[in-house]
Protein backbone atom coordinates (compact mmCIF):
# COMPACT_ATOMS: atom_id res chain seq x y z
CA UNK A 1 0.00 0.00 0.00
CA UNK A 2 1.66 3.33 -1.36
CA UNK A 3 1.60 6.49 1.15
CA UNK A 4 -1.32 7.75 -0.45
CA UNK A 5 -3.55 4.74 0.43
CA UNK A 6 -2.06 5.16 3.78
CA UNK A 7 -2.94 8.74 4.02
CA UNK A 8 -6.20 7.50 2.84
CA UNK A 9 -6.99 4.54 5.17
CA UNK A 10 -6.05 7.10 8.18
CA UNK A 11 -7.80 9.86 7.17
CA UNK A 12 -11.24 7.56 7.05
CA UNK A 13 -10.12 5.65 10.63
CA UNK A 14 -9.99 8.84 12.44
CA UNK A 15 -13.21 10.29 10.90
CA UNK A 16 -14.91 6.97 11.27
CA UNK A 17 -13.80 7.59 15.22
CA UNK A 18 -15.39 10.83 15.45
CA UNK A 19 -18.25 10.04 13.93
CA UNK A 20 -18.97 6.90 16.08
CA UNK A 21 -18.77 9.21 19.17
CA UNK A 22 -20.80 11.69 17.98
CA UNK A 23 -18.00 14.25 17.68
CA UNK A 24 -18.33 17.62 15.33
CA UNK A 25 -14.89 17.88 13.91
CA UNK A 26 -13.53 17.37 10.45
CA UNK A 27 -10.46 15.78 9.10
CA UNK A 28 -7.49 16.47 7.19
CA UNK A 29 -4.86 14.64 6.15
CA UNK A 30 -1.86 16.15 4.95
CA UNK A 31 1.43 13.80 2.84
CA UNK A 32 4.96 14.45 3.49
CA UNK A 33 8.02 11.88 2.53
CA UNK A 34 7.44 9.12 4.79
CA UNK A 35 4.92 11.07 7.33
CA UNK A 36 0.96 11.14 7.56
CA UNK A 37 -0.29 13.55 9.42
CA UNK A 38 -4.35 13.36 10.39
CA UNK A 39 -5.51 16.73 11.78
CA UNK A 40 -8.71 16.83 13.94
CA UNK A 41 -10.43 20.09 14.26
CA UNK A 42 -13.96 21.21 15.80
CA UNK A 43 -15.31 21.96 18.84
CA UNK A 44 -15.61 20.62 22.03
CA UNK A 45 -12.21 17.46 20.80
CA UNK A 46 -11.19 17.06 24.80
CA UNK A 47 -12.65 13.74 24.76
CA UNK A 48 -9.79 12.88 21.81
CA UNK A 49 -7.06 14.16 24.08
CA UNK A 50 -7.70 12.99 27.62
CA UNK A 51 -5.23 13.51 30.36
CA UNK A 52 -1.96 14.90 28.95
CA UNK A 53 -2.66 13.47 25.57
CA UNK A 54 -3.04 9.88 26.80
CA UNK A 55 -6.27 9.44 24.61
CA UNK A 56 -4.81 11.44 21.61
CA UNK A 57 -1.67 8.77 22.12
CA UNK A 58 -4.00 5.90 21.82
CA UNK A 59 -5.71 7.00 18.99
CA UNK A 60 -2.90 7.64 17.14
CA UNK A 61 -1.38 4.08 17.92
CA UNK A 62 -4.83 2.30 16.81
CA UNK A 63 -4.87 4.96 13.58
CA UNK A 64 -1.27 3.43 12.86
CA UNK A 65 -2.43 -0.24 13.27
CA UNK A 66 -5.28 -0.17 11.73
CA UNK A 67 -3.18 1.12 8.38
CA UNK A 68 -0.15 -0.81 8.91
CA UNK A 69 -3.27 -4.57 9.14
CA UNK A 70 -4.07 -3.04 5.54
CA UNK A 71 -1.04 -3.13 4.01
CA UNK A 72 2.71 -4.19 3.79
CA UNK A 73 4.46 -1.10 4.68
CA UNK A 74 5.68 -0.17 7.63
CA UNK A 75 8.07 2.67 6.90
CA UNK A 76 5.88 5.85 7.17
CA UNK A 77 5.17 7.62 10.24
CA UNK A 78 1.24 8.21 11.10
CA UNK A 79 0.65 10.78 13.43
CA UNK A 80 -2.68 12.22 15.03
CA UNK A 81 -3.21 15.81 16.20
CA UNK A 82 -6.50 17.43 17.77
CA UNK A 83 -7.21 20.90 18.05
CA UNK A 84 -3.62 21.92 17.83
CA UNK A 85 -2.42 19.68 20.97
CA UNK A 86 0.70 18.15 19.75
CA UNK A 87 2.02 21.67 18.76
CA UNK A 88 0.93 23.46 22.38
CA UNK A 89 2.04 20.49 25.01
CA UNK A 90 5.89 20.90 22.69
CA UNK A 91 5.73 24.50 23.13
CA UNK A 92 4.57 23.98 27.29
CA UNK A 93 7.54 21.36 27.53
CA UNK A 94 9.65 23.67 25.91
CA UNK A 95 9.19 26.38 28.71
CA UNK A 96 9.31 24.13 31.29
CA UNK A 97 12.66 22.21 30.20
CA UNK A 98 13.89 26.18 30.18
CA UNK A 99 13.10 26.85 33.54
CA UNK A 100 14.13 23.25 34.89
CA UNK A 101 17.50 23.39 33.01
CA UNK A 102 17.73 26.73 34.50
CA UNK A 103 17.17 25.63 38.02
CA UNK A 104 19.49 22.29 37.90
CA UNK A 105 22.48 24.68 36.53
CA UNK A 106 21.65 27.73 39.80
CA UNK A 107 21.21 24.64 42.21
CA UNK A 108 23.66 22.28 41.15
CA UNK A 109 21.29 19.20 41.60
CA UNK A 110 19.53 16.66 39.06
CA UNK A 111 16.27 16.99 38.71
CA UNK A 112 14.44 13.75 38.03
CA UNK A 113 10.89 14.82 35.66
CA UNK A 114 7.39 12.45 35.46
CA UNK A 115 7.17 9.43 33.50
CA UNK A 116 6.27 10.90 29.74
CA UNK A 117 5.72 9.65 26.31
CA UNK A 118 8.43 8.98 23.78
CA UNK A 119 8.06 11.37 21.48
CA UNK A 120 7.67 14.20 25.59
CA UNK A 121 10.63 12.55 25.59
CA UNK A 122 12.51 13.94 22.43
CA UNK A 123 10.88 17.07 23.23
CA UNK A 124 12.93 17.30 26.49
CA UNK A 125 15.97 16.13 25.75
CA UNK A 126 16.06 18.41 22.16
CA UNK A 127 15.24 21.61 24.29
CA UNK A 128 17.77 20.59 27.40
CA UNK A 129 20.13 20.33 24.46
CA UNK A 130 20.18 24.01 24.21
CA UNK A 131 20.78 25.13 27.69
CA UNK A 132 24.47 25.24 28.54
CA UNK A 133 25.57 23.90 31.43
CA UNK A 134 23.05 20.73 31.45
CA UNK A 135 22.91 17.34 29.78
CA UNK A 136 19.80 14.50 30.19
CA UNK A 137 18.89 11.06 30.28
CA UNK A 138 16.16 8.87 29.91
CA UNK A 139 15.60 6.32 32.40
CA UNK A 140 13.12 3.60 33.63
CA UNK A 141 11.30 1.39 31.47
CA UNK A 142 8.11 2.28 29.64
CA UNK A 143 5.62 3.02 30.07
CA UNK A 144 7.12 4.84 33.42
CA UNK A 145 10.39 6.37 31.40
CA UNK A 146 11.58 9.76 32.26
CA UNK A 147 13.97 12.39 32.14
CA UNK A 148 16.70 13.47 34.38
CA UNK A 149 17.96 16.94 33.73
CA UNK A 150 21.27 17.08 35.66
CA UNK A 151 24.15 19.72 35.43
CA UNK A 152 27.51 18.49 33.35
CA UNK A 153 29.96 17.30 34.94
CA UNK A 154 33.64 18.78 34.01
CA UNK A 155 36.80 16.74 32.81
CA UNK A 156 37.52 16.41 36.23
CA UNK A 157 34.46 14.94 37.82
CA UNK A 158 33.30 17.79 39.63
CA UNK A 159 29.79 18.34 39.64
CA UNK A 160 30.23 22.24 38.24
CA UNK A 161 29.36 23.17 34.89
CA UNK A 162 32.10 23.54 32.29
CA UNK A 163 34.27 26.81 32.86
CA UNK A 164 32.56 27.37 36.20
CA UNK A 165 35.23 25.06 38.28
């Protein structure tokens, strides 16, 4: 099954989901190289979400079965957004990896985060990435992974930043 099949068998998945509960929203579907993207938009779409995006997660995974039963290919990425979510809880990690970061490097200590998602996850680390003076990791096993946000250690094992020792 080519991409556009996939886009295709997604597309009607997700608006056969909305229509089942009764949801006013409409679909689109939009085909990059290797990437589906479903959109969801309407009113009142919480119930697609849930807590944190735990709903939104689900759906996305059953979207991405449900095309991956129909066909052969496994290689393209579908992905499921509501109402914008995806592109708000990045931008909401974002800030809060800032402030974090910038607490570990004033205090000095590690700072353990809440179990998250995978693709939280890359979020995190990507936006850690460009404080100075910090470094992460993922630990735990899913689905209770997280992130530590700690301060980097210098050559010589101290626990100050880089050029602060």
């Amino acid at each position: 099954m080519g991409i556009e099949e996939q886009a295709a068998a997604a597309g009607a998945f997700v608006q056969g989901v909305l229509q089942r509960f009764a949801l006013d929203g409409s679909t689109e579907v939009t085909v990059e190289p290797d990437q589906v993207l479903v959109s969801v938009t309407g009113g009142d779409l919480g119930l697609l979400v849930g807590p944190r995006g735990a709903t939104l997660d689900a759906l996305q995974e059953l979207t991405r079965t449900v095309v991956q039963r129909r066909g052969e290919e496994r290689g393209t990425r579908i992905n499921v957004d509501v109402a914008g979510f995806r592109a708000k809880r990045a931008a909401a990690l974002r800030d809060f990896v800032a402030r974090v970061a910038a607490e570990v490097v004033q205090t000095n200590e590690p700072r353990a985060l809440e179990p998250m998602s995978s693709p939280d996850r890359k979020i995190v680390h990507d936006a850690a990435n460009l404080v100075s003076g910090v470094e992460t990791t993922s630990e735990g096993t899913d689905p209770h992974r997280y992130v530590v946000i700690r301060p980097v250690r210098s050559v010589n094992g101290s626990d100050a930043p880089d050029g602060d020792a």
